[in-house]
Protein backbone atom coordinates (compact mmCIF):
# COMPACT_ATOMS: atom_id res chain seq x y z
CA UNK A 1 60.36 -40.66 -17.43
CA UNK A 2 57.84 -39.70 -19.77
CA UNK A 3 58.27 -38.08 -23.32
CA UNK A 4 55.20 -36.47 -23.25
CA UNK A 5 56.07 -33.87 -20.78
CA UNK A 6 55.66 -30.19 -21.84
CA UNK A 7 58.19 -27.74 -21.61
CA UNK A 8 56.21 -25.07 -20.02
CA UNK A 9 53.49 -24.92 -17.67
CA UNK A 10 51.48 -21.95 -16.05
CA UNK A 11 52.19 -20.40 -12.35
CA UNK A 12 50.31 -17.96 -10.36
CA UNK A 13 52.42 -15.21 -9.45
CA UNK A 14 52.01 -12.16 -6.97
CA UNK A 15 54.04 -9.14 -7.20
CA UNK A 16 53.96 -6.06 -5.28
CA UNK A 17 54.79 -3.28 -6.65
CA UNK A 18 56.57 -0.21 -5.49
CA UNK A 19 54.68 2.03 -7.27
CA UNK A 20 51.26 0.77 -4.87
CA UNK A 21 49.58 -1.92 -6.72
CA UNK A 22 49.13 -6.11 -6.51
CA UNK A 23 49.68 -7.46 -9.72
CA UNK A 24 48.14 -10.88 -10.04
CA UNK A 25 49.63 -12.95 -13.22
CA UNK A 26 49.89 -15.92 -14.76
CA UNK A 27 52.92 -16.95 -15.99
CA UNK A 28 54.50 -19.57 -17.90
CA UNK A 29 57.50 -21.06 -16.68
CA UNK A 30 59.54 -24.09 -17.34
CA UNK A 31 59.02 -27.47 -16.30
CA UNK A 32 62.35 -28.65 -14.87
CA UNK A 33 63.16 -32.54 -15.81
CA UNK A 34 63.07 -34.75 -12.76
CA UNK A 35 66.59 -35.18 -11.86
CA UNK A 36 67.43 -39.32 -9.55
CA UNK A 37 65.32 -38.40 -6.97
CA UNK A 38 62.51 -36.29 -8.17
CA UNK A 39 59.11 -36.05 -9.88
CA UNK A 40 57.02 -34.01 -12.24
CA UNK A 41 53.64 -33.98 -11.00
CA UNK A 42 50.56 -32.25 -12.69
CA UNK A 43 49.32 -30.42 -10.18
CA UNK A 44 45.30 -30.88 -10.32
CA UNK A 45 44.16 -29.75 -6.88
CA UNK A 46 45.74 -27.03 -5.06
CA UNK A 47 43.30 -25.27 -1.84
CA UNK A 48 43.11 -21.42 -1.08
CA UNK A 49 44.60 -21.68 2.55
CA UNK A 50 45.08 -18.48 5.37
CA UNK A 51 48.33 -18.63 4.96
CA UNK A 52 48.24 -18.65 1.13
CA UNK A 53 46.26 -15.55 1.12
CA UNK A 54 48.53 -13.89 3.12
CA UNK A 55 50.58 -14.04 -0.02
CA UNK A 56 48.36 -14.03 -2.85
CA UNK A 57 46.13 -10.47 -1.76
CA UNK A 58 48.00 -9.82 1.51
CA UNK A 59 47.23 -6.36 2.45
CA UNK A 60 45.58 -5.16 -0.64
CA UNK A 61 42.20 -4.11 -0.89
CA UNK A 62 40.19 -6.82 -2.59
CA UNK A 63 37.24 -4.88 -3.55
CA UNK A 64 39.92 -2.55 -5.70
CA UNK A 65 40.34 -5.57 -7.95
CA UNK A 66 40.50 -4.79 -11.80
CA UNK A 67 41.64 -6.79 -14.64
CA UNK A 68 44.39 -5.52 -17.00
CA UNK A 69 45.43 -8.24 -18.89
CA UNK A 70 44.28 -10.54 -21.74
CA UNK A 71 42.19 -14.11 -21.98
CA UNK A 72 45.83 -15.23 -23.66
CA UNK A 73 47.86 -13.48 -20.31
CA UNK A 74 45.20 -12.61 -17.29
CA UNK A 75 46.50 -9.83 -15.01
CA UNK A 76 44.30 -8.50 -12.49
CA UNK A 77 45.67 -5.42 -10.13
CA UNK A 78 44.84 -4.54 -6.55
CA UNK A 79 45.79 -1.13 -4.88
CA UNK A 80 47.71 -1.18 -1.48
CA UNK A 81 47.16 0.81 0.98
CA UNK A 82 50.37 3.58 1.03
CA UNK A 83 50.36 3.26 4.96
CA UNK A 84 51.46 -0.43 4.78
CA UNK A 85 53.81 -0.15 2.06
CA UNK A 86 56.94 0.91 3.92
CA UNK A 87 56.50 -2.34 5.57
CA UNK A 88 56.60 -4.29 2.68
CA UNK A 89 59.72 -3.42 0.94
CA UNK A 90 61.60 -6.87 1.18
CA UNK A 91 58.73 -8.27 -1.06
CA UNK A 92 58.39 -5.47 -3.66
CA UNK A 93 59.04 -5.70 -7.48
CA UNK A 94 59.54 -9.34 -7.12
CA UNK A 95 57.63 -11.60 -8.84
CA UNK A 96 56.13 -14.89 -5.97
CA UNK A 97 54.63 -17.96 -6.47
CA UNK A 98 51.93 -19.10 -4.58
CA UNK A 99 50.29 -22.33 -2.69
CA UNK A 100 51.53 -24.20 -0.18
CA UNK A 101 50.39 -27.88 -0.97
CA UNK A 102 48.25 -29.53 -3.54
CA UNK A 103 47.83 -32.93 -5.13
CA UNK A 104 48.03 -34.31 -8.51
CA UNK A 105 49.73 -36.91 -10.32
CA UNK A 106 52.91 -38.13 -11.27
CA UNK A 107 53.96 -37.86 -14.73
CA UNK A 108 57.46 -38.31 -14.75
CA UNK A 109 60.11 -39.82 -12.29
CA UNK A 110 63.68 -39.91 -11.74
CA UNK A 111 65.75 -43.01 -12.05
CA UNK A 112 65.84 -44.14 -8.15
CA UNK A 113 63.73 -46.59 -7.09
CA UNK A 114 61.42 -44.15 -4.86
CA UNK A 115 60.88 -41.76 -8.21
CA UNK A 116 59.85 -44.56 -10.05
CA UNK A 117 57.45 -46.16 -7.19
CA UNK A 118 55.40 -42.85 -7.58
CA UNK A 119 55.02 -42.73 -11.66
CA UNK A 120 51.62 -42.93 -12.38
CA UNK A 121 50.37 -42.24 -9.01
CA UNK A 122 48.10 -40.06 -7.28
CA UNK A 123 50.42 -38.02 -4.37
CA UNK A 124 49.68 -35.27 -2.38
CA UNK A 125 52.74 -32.37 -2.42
CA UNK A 126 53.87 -29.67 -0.30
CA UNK A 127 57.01 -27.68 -1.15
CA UNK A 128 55.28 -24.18 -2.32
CA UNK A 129 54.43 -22.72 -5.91
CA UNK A 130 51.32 -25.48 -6.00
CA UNK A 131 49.25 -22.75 -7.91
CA UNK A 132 50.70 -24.22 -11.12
CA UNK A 133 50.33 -26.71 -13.57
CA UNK A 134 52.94 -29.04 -12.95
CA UNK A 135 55.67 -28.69 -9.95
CA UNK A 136 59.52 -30.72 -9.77
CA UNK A 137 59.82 -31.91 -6.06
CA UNK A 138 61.96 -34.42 -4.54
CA UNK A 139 59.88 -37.48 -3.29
CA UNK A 140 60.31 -35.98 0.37
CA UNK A 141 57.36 -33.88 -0.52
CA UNK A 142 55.10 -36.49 -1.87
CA UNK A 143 52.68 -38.63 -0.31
CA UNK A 144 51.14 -41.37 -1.45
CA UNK A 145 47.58 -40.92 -1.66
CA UNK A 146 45.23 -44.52 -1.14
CA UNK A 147 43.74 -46.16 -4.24
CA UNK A 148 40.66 -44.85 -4.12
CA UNK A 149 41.14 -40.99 -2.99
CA UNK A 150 41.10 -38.41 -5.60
CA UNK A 151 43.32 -35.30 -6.34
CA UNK A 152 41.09 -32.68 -4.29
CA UNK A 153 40.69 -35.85 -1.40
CA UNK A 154 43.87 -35.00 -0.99
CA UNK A 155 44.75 -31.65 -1.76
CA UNK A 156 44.71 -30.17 2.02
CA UNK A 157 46.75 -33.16 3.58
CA UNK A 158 49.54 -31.17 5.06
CA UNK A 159 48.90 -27.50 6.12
CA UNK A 160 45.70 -28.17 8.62
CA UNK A 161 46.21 -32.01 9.17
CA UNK A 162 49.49 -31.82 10.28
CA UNK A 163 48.80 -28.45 11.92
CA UNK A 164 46.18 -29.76 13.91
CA UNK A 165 48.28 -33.21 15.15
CA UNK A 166 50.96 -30.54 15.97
CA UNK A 167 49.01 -28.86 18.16
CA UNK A 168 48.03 -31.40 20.37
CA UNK A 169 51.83 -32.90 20.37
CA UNK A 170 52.80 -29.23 21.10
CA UNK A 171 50.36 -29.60 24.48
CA UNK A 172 51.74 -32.63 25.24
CA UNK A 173 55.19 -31.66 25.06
CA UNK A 174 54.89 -28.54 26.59
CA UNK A 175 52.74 -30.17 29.67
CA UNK A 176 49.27 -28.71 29.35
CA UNK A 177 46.49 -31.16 29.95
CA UNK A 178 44.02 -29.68 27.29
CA UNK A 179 43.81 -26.28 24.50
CA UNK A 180 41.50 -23.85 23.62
CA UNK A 181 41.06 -22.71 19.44
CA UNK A 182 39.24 -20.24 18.11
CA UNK A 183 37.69 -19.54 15.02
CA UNK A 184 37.07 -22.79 16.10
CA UNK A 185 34.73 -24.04 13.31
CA UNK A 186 37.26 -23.57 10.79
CA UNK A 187 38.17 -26.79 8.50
CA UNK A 188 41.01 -26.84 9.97
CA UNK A 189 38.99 -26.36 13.52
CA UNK A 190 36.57 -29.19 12.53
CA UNK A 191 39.87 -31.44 11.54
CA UNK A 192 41.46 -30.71 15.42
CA UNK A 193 37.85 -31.51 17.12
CA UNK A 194 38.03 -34.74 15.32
CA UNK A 195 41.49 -35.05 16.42
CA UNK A 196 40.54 -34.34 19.99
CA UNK A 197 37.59 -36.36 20.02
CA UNK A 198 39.22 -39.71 19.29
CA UNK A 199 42.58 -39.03 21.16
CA UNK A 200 40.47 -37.77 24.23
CA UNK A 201 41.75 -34.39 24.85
CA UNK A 202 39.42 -31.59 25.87
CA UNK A 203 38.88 -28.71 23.85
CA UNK A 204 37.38 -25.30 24.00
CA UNK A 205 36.60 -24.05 20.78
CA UNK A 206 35.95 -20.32 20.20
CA UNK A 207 33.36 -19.56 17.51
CA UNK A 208 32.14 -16.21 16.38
CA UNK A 209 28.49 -16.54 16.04
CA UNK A 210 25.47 -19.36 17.17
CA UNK A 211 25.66 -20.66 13.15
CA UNK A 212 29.78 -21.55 13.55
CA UNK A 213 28.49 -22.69 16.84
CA UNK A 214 26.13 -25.30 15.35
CA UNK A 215 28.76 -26.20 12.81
CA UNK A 216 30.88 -27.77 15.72
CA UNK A 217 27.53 -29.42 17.40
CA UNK A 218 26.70 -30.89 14.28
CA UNK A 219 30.42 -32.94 14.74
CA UNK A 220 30.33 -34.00 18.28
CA UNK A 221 31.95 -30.75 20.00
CA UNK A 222 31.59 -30.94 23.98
CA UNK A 223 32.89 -26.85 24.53
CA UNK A 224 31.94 -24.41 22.52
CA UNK A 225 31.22 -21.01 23.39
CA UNK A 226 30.48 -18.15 21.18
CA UNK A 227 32.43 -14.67 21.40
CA UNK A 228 29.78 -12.74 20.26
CA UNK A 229 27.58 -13.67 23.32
CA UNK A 230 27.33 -11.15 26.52
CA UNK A 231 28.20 -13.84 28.48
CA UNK A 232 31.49 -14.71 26.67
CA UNK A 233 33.91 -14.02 29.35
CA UNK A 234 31.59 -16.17 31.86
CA UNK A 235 31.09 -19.02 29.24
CA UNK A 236 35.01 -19.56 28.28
CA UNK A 237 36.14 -19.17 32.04
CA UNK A 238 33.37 -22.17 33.15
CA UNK A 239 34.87 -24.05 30.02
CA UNK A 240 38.53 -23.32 31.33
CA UNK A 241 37.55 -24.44 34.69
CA UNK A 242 35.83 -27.56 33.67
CA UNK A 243 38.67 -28.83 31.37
CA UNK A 244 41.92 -27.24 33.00
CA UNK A 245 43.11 -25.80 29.70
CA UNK A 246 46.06 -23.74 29.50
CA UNK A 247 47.03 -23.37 26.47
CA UNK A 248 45.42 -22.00 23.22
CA UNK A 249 45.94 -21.07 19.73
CA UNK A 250 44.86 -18.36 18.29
CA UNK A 251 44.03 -17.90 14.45
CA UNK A 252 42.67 -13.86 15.40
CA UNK A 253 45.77 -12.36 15.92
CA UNK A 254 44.47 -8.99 16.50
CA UNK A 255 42.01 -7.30 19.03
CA UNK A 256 41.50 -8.51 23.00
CA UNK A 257 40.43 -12.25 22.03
CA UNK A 258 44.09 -13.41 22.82
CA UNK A 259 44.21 -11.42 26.37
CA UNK A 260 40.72 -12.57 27.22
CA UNK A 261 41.87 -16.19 26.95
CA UNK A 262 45.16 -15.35 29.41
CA UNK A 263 42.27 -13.61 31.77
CA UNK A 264 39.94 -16.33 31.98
CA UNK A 265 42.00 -19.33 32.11
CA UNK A 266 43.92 -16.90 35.20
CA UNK A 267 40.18 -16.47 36.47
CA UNK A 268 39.70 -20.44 36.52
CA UNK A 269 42.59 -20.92 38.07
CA UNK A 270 41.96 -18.94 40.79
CA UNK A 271 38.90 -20.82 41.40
CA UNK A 272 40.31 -23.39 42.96
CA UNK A 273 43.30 -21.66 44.53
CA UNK A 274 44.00 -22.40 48.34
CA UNK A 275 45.29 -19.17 49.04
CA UNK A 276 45.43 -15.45 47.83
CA UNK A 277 48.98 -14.38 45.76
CA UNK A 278 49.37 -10.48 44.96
CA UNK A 279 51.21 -12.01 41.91
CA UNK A 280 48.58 -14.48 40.41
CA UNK A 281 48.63 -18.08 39.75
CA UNK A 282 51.81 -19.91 39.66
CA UNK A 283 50.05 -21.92 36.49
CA UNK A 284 51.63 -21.02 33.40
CA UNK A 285 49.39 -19.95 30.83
CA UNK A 286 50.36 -19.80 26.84
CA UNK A 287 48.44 -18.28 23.82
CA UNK A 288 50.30 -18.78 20.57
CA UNK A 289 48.97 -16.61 17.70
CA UNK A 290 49.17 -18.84 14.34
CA UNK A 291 47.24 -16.52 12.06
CA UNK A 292 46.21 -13.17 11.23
CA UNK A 293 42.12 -13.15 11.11
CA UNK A 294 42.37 -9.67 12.27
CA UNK A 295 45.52 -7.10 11.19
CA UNK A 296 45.16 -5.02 14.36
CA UNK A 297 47.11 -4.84 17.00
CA UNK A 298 47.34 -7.97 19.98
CA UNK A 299 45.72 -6.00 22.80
CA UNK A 300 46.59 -7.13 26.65
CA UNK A 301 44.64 -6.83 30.10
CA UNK A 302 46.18 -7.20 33.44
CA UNK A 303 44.49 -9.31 34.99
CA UNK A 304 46.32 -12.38 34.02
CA UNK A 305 48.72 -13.00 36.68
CA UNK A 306 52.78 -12.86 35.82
CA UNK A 307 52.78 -16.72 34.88
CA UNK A 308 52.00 -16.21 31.16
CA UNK A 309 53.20 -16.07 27.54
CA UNK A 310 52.32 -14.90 24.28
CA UNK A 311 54.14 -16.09 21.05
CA UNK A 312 53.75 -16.68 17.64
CA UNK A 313 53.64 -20.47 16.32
CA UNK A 314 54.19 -21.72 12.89
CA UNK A 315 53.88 -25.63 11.61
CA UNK A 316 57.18 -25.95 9.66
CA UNK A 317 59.18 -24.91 12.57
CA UNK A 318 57.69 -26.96 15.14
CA UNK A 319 58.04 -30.01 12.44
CA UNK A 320 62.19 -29.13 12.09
CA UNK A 321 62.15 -29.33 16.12
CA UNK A 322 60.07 -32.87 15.86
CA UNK A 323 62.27 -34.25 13.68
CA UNK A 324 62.02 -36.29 10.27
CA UNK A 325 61.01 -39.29 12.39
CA UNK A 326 58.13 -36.98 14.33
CA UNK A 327 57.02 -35.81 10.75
CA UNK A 328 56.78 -39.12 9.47
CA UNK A 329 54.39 -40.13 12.37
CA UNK A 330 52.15 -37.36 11.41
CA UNK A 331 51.99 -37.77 8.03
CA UNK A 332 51.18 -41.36 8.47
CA UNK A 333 48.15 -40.80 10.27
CA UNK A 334 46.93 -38.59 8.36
CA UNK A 335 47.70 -40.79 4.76
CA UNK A 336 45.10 -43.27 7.21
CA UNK A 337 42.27 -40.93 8.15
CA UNK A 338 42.57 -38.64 4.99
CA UNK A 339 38.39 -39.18 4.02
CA UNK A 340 37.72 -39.73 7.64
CA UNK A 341 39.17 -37.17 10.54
CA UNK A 342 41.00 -35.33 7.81
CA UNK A 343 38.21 -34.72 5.78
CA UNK A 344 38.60 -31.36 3.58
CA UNK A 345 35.18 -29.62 2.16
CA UNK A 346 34.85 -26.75 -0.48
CA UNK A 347 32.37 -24.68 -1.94
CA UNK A 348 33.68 -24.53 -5.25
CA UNK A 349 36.59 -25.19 -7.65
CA UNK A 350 38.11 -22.99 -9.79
CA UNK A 351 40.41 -22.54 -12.48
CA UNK A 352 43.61 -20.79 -12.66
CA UNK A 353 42.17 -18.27 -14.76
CA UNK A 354 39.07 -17.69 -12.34
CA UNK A 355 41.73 -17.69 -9.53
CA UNK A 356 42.21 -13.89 -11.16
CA UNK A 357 38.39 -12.68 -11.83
CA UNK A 358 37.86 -10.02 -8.82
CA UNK A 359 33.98 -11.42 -8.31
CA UNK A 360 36.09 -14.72 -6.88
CA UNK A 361 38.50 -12.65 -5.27
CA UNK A 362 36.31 -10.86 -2.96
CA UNK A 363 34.74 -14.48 -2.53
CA UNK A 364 37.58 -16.09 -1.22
CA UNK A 365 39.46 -13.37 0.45
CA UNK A 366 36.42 -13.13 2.62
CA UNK A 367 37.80 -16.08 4.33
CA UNK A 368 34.30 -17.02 5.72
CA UNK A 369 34.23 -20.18 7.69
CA UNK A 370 32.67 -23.38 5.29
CA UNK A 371 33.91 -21.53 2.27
CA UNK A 372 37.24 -22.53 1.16
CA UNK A 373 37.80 -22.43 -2.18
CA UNK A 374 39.34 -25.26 -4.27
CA UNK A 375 41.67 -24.74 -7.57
CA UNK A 376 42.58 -26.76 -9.98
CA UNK A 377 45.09 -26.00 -12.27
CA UNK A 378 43.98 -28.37 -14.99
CA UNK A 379 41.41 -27.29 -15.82
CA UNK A 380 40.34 -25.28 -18.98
């Protein structure tokens, strides 16, 4: 261990509040001693993720963002909506953490040998509350970054590099032959085409305008087709037909986008069918919804057949059903390509502080693709 190693540090926290409003604070909190098996790292790169917004602004209204608090104890408050409220009650009045992973480095360690190995080093973390200056984790959540990667080279290692490796073991184990993604030209989408690419699984990647489009071109993308075309529907059932995909993920959530996909691949299908069946296909056809682009309902045609699904999909349970050993696969590929196929690019890095300034707020909670949004909890 260290004797260097303050006693406090600050945390991001988001608290709802029964009365109707966000509160966004910084807090300080304590930094726990690393007990045998743990580690005290100073958390210097932590990204704004999907999923971390979800918890940060969630259903507030950015663009109601004011600041209440002081330059010694920033507060900024959001109003939420009354109508979504109700459905919130298992989170109100209580003060959450947020950030999923991050990277930093180690500045104390526990007395087992796998503590110590890290002390000094540069790891990337998972294990939630990243939005802070330093974070206690057991070595389990640490990787070991290369020599010559940085803190924000390896901030995003675990959320969309193991998300996208667990999609394509997900289609393997569940016996499709190729997928389908949209918002396609995500970071996370840009990671899985890279993925795709070199393992040599088709992909159809669903893109929202001719500039995400290009995005994907510009890394060696073979489908793309663009949702905002009149000839969607046409375009993503001769990509369906041409690489037999029959299963998809689906970062929308809302609106007809999923059903689409479960009409279309049905429509491929059929293309090729011997003979007519009042029922549909016999070809199973899956759509798991992993985020929530759009809040509005999931909205389903009928002209899909009766051999389909719809289901939500999340990374942390589909690593449990993998298995530490699974996990441990993942993670090591991704410790090999981290500047290469696991590549992570932002537009700008920001402090904790800024993290709380509603200009940035409405910046990031825009969630517009090649804009991801980088803090760093270090600095000033």
């Amino acid at each position: 261990m260290t004797d260097s190693l303050p006693t406090t540090g600050l945390q991001l926290h988001s608290t709802m509040r029964s009365s109707g409003e966000l509160e966004l604070s910084l807090v300080p909190v304590a930094v726990d001693a690393p007990g045998e098996d743990e580690v005290v790292v100073r958390i210097e790169a932590a990204p704004i993720n999907p999923s971390d917004l979800a918890l940060l602004i969630g259903p507030a209204d950015a663009a109601s963002a004011r600041e209440t608090g002081t330059a010694e104890a920033p507060v900024t408050v959001l109003d939420v909506p009354a109508a979504v409220l109700k459905g919130m009650a298992s989170r109100l009045d209580e003060a959450m953490p947020v950030g999923n992973e991050g990277a930093g480095v180690v500045v104390a360690a526990g007395a087992s040998p796998a503590a110590q190995a890290l002390l000094g080093k540069t790891v990337a973390v998972i294990g939630g509350a990243m939005f802070s200056q330093y974070r206690t984790l057991n070595t389990a959540s640490c990787m070991l970054l290369p020599d010559d990667a940085s803190a924000a080279d390896g901030a995003s290692s675990f959320v969309n590099p193991l998300t996208a490796l667990s999609m394509v073991e997900t289609m393997r184990m569940e016996g499709h032959a190729a997928l389908v993604h949209t918002a396609a030209a995500s970071n996370l989408g840009q990671m899985l085409n890279r993925v795709c690419l070199a393992d040599g699984v088709e992909l159809v990647n669903i893109v929202r305008s001719p500039a995400q489009a290009e995005i994907l071109r510009k890394i060696g993308a073979k489908h793309i087709v663009d949702s905002s075309a009149d000839s969607f529907m046409d375009d993503l059932t001769d990509a369906l037909a041409e690489t037999g995909a029959t299963l998809a993920f689906d970062a929308i959530g809302g609106g007809k986008l999923a059903g689409q996909i479960l009409v279309a691949m049905e429509t491929a299908i059929n293309r090729s069918a011997g003979s007519y069946s009042r029922y549909g296909s016999s070809v199973h056809k899956q759509v798991y919804i992993y985020g929530m682009l759009d809040n509005r309902p999931t909205e389903l045609g009928r002209a899909m057949g009766m051999a389909w699904g719809v289901g939500g999909w999340l990374l942390t349970p589909f690593l449990g059903k993998i298995g530490r050993e699974g996990s441990a696969r993942l993670r090591q590929r991704v410790a090999a390509e981290l500047k290469t196929t696991f590549a992570s690019h932002y537009v700008r890095e920001i402090s904790l502080a800024e993290t709380l300034k509603p200009e940035i707020i409405a910046a990031y909670n825009r969630r517009a693709t090649g804009e991801k949004y980088l803090i760093n909890p270090a600095k000033a």
